[in-house]
PDB file of N, CA and C in Angstrom:
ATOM      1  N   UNK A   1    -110.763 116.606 -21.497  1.00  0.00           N
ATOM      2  CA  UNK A   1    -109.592 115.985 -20.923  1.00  0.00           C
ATOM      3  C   UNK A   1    -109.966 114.662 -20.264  1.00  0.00           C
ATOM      4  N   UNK A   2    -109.298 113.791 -20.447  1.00  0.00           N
ATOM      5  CA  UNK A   2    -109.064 112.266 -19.888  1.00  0.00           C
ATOM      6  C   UNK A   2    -109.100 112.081 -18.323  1.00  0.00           C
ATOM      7  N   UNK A   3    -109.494 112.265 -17.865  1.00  0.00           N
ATOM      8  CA  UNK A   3    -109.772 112.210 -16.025  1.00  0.00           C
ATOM      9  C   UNK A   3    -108.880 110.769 -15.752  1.00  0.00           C
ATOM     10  N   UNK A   4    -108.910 109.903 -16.102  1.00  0.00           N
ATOM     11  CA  UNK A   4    -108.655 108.093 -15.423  1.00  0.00           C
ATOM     12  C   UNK A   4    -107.375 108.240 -15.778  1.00  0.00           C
ATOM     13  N   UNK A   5    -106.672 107.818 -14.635  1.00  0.00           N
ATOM     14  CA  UNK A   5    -105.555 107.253 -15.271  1.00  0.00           C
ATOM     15  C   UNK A   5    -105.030 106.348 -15.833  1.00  0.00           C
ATOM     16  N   UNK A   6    -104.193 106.704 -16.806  1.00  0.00           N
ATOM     17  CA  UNK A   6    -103.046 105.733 -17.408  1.00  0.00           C
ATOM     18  C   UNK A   6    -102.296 104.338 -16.893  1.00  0.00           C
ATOM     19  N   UNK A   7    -102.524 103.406 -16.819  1.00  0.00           N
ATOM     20  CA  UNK A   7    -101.816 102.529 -16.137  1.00  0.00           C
ATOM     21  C   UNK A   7    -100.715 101.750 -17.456  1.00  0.00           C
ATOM     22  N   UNK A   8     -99.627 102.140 -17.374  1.00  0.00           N
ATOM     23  CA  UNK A   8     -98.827 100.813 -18.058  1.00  0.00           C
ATOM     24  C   UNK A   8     -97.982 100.293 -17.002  1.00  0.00           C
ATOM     25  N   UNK A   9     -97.621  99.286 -17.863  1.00  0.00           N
ATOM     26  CA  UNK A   9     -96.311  98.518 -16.819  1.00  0.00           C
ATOM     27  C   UNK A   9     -95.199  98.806 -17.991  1.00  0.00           C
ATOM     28  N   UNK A  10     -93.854  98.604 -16.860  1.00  0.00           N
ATOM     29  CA  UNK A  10     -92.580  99.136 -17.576  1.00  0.00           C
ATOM     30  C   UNK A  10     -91.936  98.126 -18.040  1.00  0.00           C
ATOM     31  N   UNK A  11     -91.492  98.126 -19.229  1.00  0.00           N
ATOM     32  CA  UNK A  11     -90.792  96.960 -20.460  1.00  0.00           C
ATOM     33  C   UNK A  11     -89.706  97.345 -20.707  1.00  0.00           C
ATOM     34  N   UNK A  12     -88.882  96.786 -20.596  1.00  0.00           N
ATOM     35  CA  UNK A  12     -87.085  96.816 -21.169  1.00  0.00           C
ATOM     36  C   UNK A  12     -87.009  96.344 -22.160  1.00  0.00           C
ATOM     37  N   UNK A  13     -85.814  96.467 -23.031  1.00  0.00           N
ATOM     38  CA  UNK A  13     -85.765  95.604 -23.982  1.00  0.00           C
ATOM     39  C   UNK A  13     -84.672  94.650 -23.450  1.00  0.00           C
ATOM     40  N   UNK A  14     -84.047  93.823 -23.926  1.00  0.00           N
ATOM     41  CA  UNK A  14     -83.594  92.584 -23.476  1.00  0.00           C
ATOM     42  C   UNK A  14     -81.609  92.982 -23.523  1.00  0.00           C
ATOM     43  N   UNK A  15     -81.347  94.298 -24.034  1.00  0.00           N
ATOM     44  CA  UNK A  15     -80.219  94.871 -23.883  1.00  0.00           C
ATOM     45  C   UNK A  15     -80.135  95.698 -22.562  1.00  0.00           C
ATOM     46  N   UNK A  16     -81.187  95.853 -21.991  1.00  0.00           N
ATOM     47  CA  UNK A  16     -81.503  97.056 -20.445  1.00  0.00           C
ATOM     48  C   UNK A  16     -81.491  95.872 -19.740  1.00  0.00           C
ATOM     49  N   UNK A  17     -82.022  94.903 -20.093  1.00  0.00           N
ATOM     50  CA  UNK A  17     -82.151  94.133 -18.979  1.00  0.00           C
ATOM     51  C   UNK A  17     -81.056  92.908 -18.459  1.00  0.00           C
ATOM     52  N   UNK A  18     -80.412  92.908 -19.507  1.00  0.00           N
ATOM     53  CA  UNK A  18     -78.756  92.418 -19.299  1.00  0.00           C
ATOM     54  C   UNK A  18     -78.419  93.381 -18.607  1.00  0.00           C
ATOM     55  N   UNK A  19     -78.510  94.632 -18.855  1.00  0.00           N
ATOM     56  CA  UNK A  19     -77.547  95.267 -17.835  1.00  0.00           C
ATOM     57  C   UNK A  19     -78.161  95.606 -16.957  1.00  0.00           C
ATOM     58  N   UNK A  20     -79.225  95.544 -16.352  1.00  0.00           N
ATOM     59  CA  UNK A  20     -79.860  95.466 -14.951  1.00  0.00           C
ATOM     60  C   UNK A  20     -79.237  94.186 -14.407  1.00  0.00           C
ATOM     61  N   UNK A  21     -79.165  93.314 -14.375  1.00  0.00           N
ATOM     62  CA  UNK A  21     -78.459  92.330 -14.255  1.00  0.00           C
ATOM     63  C   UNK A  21     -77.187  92.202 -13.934  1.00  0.00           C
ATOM     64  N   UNK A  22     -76.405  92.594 -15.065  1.00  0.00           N
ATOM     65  CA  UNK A  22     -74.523  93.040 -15.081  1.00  0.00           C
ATOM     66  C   UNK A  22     -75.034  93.591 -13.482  1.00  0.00           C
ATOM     67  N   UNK A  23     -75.449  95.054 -13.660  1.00  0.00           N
ATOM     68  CA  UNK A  23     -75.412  95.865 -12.427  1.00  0.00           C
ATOM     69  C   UNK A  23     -75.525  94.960 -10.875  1.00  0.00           C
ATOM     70  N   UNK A  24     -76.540  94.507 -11.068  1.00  0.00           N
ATOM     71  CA  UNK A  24     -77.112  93.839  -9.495  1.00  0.00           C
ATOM     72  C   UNK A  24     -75.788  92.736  -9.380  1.00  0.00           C
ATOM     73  N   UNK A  25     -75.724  92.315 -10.252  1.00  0.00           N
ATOM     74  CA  UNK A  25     -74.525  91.277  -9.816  1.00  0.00           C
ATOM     75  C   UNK A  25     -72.788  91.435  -9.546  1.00  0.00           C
ATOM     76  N   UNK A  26     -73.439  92.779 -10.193  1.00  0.00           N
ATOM     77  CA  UNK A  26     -71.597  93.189  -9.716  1.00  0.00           C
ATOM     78  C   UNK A  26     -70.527  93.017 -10.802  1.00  0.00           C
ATOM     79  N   UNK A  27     -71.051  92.836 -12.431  1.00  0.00           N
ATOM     80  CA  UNK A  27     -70.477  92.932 -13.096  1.00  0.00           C
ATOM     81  C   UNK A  27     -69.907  93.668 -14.154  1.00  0.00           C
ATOM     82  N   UNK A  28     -68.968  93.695 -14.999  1.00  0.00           N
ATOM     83  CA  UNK A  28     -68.923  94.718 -15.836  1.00  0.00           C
ATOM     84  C   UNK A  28     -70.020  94.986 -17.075  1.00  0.00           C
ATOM     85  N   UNK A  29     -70.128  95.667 -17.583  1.00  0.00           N
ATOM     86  CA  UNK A  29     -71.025  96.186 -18.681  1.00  0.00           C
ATOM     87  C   UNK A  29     -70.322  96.470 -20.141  1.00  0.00           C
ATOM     88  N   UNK A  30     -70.887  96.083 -21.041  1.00  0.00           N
ATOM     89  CA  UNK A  30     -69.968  96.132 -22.123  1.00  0.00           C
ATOM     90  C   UNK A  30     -70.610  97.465 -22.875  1.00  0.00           C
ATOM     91  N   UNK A  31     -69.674  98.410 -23.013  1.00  0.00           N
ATOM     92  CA  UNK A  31     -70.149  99.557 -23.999  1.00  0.00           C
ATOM     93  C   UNK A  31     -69.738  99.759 -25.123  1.00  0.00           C
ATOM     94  N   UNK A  32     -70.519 100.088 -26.248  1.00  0.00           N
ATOM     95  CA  UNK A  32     -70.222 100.080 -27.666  1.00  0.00           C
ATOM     96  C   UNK A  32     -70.071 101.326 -28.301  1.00  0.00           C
ATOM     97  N   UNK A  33     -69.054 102.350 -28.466  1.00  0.00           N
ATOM     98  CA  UNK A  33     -69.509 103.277 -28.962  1.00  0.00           C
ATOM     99  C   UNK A  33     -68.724 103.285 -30.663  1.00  0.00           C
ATOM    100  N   UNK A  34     -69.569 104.404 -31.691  1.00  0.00           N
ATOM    101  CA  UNK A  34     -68.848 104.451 -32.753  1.00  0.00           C
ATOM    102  C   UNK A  34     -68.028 105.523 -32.819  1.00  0.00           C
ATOM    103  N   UNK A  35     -67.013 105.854 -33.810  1.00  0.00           N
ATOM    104  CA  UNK A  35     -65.825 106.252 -33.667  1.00  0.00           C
ATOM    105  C   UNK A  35     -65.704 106.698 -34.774  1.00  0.00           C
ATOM    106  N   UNK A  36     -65.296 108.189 -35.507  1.00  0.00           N
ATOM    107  CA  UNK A  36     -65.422 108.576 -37.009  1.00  0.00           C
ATOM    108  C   UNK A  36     -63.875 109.598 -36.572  1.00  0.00           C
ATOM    109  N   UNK A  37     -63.048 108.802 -37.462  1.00  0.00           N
ATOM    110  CA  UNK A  37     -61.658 109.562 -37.661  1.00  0.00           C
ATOM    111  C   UNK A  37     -61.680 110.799 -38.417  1.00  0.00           C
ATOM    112  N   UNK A  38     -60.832 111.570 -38.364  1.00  0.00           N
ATOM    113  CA  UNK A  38     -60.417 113.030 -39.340  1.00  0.00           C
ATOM    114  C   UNK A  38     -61.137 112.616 -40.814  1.00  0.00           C
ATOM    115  N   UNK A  39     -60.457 111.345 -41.607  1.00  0.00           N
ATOM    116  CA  UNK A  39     -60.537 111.239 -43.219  1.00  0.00           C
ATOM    117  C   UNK A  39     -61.959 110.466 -43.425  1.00  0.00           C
ATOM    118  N   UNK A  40     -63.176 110.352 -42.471  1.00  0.00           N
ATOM    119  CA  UNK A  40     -64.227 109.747 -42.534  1.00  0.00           C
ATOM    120  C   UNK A  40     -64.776 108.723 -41.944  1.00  0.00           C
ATOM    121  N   UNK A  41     -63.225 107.889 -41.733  1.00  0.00           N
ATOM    122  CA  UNK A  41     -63.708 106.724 -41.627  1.00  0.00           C
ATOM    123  C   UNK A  41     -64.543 105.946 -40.345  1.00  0.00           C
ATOM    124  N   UNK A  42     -65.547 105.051 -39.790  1.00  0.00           N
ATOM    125  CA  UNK A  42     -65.619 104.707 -38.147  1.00  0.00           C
ATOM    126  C   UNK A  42     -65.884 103.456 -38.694  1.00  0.00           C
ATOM    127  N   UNK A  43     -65.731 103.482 -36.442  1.00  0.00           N
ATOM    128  CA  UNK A  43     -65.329 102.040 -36.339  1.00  0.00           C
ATOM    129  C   UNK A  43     -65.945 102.076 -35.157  1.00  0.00           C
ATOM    130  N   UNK A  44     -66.536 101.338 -34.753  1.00  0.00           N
ATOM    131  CA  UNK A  44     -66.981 100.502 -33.338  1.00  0.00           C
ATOM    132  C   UNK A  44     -65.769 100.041 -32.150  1.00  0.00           C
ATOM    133  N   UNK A  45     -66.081 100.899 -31.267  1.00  0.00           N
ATOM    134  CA  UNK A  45     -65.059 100.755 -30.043  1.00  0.00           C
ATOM    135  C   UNK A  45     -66.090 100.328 -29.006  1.00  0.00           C
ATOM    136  N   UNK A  46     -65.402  98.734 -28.398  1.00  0.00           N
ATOM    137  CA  UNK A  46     -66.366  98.218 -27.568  1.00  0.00           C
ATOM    138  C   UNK A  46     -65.171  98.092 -26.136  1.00  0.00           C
ATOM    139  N   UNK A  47     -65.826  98.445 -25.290  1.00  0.00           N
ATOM    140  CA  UNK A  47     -64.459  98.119 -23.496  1.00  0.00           C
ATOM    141  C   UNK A  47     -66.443  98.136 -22.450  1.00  0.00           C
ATOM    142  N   UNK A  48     -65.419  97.637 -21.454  1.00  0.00           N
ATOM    143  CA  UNK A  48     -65.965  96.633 -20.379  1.00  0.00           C
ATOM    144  C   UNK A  48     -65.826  98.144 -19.268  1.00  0.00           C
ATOM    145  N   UNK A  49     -66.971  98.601 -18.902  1.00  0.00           N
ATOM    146  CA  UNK A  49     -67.242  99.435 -17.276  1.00  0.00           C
ATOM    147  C   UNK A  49     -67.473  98.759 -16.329  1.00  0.00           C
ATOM    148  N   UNK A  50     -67.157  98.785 -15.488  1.00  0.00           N
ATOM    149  CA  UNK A  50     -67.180  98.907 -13.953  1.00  0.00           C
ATOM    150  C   UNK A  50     -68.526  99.704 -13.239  1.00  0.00           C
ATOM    151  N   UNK A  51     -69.607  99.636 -12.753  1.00  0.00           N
ATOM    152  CA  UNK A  51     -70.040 100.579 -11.703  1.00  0.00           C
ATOM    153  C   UNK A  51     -69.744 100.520 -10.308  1.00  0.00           C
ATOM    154  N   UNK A  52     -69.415 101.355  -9.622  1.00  0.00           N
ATOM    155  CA  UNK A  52     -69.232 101.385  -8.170  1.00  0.00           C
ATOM    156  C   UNK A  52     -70.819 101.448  -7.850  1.00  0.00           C
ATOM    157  N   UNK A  53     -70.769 101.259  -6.184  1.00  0.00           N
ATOM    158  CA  UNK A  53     -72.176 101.053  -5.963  1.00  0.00           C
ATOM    159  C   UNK A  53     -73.337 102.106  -6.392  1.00  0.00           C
ATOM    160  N   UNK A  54     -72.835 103.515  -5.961  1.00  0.00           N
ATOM    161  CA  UNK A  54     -73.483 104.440  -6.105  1.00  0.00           C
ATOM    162  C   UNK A  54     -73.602 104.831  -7.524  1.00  0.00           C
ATOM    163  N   UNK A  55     -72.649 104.447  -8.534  1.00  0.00           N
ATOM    164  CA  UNK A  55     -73.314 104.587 -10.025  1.00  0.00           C
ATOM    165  C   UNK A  55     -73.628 103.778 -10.571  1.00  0.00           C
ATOM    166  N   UNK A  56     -73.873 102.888 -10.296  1.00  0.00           N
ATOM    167  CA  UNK A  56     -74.904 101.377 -10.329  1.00  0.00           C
ATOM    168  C   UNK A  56     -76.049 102.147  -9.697  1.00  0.00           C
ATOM    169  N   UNK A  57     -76.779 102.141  -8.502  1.00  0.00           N
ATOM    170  CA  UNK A  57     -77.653 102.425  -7.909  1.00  0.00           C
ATOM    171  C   UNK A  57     -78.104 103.516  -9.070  1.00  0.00           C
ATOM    172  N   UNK A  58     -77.324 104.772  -9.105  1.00  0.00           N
ATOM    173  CA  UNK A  58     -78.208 105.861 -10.453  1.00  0.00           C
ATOM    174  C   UNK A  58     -78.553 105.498 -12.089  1.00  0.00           C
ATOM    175  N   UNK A  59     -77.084 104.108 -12.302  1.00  0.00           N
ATOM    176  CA  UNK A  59     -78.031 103.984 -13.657  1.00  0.00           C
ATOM    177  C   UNK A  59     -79.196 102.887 -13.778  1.00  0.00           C
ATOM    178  N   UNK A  60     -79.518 102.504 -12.536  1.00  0.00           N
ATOM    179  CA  UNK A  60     -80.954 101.517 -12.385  1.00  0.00           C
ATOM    180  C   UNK A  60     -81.836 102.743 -12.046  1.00  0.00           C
ATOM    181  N   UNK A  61     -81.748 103.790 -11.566  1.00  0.00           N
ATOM    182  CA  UNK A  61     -82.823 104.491 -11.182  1.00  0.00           C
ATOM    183  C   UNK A  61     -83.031 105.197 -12.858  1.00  0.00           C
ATOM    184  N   UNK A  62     -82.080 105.661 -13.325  1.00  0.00           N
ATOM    185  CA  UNK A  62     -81.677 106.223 -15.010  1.00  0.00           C
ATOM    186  C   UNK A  62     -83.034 104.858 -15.662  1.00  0.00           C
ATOM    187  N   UNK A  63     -82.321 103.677 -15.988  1.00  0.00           N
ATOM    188  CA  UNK A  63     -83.126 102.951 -15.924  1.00  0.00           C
ATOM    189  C   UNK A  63     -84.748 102.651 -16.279  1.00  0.00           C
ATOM    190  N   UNK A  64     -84.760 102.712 -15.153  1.00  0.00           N
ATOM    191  CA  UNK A  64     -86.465 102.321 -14.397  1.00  0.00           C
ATOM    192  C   UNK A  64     -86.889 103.635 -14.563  1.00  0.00           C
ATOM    193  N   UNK A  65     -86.212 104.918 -14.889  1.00  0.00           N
ATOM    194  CA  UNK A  65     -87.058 106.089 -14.929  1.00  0.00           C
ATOM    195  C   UNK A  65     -87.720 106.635 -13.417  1.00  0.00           C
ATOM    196  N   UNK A  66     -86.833 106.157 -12.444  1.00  0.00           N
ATOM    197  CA  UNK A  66     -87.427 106.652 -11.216  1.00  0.00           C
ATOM    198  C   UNK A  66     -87.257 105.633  -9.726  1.00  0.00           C
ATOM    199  N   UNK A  67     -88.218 105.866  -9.069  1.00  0.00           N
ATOM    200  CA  UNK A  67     -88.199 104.738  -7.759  1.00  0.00           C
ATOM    201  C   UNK A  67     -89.796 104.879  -7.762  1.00  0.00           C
ATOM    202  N   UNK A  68     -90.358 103.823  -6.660  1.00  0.00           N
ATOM    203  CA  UNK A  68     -91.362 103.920  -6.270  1.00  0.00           C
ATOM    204  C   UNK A  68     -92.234 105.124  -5.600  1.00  0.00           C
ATOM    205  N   UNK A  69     -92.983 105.388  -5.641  1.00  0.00           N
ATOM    206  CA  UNK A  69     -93.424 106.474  -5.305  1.00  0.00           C
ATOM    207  C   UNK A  69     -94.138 106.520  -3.562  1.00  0.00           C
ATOM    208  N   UNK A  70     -94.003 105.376  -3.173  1.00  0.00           N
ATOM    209  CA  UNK A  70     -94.346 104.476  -1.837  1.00  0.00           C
ATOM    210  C   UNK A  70     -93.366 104.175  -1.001  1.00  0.00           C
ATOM    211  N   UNK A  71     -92.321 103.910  -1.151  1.00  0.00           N
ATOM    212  CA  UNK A  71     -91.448 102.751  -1.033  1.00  0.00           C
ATOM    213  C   UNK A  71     -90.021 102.869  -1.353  1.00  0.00           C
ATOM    214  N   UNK A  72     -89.918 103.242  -2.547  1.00  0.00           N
ATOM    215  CA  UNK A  72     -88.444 103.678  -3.098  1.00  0.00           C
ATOM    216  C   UNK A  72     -87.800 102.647  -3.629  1.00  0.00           C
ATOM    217  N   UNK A  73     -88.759 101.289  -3.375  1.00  0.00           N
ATOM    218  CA  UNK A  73     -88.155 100.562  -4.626  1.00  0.00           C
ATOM    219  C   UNK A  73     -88.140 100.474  -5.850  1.00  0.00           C
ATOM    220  N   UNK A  74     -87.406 100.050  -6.685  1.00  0.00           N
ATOM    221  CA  UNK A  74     -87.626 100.400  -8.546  1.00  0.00           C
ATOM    222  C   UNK A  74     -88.658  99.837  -8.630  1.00  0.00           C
ATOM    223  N   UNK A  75     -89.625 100.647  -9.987  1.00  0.00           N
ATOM    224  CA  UNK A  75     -91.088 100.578 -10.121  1.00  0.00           C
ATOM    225  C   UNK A  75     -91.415  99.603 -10.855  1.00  0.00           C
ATOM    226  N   UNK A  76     -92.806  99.138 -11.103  1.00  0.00           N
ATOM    227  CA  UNK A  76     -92.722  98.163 -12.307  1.00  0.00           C
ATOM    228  C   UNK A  76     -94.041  98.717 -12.740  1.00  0.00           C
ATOM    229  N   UNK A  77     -95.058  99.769 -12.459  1.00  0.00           N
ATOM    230  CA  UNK A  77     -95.791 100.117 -12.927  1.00  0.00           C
ATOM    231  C   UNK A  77     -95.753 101.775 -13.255  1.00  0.00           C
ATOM    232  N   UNK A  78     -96.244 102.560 -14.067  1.00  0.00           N
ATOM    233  CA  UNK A  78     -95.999 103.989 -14.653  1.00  0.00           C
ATOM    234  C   UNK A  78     -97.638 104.326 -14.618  1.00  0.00           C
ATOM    235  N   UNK A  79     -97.683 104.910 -13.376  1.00  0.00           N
ATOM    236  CA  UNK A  79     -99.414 105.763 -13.736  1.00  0.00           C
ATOM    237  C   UNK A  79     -99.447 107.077 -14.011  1.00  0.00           C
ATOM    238  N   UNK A  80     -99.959 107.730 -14.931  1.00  0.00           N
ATOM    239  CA  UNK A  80    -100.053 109.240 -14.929  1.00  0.00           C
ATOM    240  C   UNK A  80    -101.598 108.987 -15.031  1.00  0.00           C
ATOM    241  N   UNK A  81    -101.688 110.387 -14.859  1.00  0.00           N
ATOM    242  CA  UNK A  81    -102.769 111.546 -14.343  1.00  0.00           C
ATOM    243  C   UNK A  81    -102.718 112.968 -15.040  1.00  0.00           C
ATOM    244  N   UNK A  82    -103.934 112.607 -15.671  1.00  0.00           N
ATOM    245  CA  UNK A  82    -104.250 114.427 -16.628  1.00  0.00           C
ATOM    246  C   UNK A  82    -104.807 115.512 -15.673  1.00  0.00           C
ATOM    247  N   UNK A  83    -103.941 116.277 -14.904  1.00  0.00           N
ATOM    248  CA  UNK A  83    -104.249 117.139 -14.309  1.00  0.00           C
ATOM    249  C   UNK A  83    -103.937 118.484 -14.465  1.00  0.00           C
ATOM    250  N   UNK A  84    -104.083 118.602 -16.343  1.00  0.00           N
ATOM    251  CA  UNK A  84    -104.553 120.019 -16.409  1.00  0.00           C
ATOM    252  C   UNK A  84    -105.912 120.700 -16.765  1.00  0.00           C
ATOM    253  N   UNK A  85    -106.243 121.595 -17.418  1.00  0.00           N
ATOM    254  CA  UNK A  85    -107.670 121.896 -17.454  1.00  0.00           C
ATOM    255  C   UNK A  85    -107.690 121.993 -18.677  1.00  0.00           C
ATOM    256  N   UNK A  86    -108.945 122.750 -19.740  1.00  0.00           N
ATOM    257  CA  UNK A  86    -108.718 122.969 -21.121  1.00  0.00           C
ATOM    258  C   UNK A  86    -107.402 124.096 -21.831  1.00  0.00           C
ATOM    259  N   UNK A  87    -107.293 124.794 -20.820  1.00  0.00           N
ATOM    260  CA  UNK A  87    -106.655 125.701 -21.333  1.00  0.00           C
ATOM    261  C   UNK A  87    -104.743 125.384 -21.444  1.00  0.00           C
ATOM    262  N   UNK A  88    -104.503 124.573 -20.247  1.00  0.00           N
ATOM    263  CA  UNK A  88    -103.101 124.062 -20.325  1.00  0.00           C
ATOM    264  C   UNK A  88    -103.325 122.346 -19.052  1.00  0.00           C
ATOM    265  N   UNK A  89    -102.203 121.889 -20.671  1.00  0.00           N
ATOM    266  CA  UNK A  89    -102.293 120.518 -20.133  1.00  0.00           C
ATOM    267  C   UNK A  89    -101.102 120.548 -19.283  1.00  0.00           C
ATOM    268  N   UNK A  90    -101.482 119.353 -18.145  1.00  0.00           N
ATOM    269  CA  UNK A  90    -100.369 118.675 -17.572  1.00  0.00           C
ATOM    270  C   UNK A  90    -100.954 117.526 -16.892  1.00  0.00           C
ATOM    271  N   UNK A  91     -99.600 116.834 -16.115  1.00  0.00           N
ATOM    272  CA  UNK A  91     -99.656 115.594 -16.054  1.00  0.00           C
ATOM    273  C   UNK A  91     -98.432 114.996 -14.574  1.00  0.00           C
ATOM    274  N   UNK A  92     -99.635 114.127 -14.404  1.00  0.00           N
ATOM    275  CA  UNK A  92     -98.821 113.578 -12.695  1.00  0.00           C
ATOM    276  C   UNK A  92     -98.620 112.440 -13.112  1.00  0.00           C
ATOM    277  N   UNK A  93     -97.406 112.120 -12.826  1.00  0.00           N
ATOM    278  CA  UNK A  93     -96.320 110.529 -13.504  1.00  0.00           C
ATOM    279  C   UNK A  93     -96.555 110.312 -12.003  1.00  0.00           C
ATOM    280  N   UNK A  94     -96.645 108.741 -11.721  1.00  0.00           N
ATOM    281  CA  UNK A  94     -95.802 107.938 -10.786  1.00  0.00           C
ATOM    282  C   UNK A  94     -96.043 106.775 -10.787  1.00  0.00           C
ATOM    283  N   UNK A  95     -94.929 106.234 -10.191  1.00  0.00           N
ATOM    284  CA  UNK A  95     -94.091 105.238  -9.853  1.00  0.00           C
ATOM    285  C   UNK A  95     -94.673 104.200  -9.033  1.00  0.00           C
ATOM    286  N   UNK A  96     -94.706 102.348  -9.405  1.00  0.00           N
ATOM    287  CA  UNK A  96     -95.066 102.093  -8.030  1.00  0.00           C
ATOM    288  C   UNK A  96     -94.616 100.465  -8.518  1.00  0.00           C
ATOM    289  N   UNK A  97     -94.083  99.799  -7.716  1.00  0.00           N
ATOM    290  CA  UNK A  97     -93.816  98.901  -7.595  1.00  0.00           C
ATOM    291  C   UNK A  97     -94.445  97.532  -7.313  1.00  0.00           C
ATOM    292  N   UNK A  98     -94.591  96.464  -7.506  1.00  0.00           N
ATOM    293  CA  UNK A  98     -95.707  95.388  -7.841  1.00  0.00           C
ATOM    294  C   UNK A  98     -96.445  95.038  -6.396  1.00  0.00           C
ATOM    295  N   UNK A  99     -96.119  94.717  -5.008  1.00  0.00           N
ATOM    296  CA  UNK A  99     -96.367  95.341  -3.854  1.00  0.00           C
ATOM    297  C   UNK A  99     -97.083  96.616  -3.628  1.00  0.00           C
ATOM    298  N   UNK A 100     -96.939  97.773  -3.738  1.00  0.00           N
ATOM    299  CA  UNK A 100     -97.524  98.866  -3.461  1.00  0.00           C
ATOM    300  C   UNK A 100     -98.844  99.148  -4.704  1.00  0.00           C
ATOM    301  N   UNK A 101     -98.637  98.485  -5.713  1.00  0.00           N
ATOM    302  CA  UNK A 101     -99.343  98.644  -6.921  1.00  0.00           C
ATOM    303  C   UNK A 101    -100.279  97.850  -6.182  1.00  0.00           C
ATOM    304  N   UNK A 102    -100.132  96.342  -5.723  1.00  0.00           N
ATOM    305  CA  UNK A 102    -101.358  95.549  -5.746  1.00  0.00           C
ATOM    306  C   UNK A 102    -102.170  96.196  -4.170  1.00  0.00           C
ATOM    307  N   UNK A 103    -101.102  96.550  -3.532  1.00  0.00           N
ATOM    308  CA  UNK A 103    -101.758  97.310  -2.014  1.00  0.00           C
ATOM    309  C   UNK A 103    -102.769  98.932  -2.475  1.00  0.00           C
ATOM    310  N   UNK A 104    -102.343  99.376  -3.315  1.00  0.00           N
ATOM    311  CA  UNK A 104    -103.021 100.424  -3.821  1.00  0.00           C
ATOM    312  C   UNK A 104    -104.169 100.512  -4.564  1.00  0.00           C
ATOM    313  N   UNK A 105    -104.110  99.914  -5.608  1.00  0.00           N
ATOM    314  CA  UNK A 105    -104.684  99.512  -7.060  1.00  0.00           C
ATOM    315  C   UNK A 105    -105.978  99.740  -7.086  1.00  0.00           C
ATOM    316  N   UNK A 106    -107.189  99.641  -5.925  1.00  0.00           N
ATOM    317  CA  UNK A 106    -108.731 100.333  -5.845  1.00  0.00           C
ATOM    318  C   UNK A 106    -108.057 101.750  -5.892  1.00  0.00           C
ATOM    319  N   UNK A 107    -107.575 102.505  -5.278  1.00  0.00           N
ATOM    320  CA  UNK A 107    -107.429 104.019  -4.745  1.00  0.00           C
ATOM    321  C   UNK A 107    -107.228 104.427  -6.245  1.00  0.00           C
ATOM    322  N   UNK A 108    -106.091 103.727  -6.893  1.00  0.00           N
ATOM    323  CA  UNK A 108    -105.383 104.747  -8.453  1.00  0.00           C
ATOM    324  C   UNK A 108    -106.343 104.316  -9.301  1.00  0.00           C
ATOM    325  N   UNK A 109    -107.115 103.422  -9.291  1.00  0.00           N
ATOM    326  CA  UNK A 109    -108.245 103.451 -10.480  1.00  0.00           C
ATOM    327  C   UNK A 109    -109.356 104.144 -10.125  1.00  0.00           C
ATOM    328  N   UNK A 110    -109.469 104.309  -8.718  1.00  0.00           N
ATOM    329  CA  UNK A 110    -110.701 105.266  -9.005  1.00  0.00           C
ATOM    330  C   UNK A 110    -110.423 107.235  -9.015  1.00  0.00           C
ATOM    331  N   UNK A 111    -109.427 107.433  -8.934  1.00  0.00           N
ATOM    332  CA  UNK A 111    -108.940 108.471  -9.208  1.00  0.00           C
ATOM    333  C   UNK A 111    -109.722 109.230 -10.295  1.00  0.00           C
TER     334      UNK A 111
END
């Protein structure tokens, strides 16, 4: 088993990150869904959401896959940790944000 941890950083694609955006600014979000009638046929139905604060706030946490694990601000780094043995695997995810990452960063690499 892999002892070191995993370090990536977290990537959006450029459709998440419009709407991280929409969100923080207070705007609507455009949703696309498809649409298949009784006789076969679909069609693309696109309308404009609204988030109120608090479902704004959950679909950035939806999002980012979490909060900081420090801090509670949204993360920008994803470390896991192989902390099972041979017989059953598992694994410690967390969260940490570019601040707490660079305040941390000796401690999680030498893990």
């Amino acid at each position: 088993m892999n002892k070191k941890p995993v370090i990536k950083k977290i990537e959006f694609t450029s459709e998440e990150l419009d709407e991280i955006d929409a969100i923080n600014k207070g705007q609507t979000v455009p949703k696309t869904r498809t649409v298949t009638t009784k006789n076969g046929s679909t069609y693309d139905v696109t309308y404009n959401r609204r988030f109120s604060y608090l479902s704004g706030q959950s679909r950035l946490i939806e999002l980012f896959r979490g909060r900081c694990t420090l801090c509670g601000k949204y993360p920008d780094y994803r470390v896991s940790y192989d902390v099972g043995d041979k017989n059953q695997g598992a694994k410690l995810i967390e969260r940490y944000c570019q601040t707490c990452f660079s305040k941390s960063e000796n401690r999680i690499k030498r893990k």
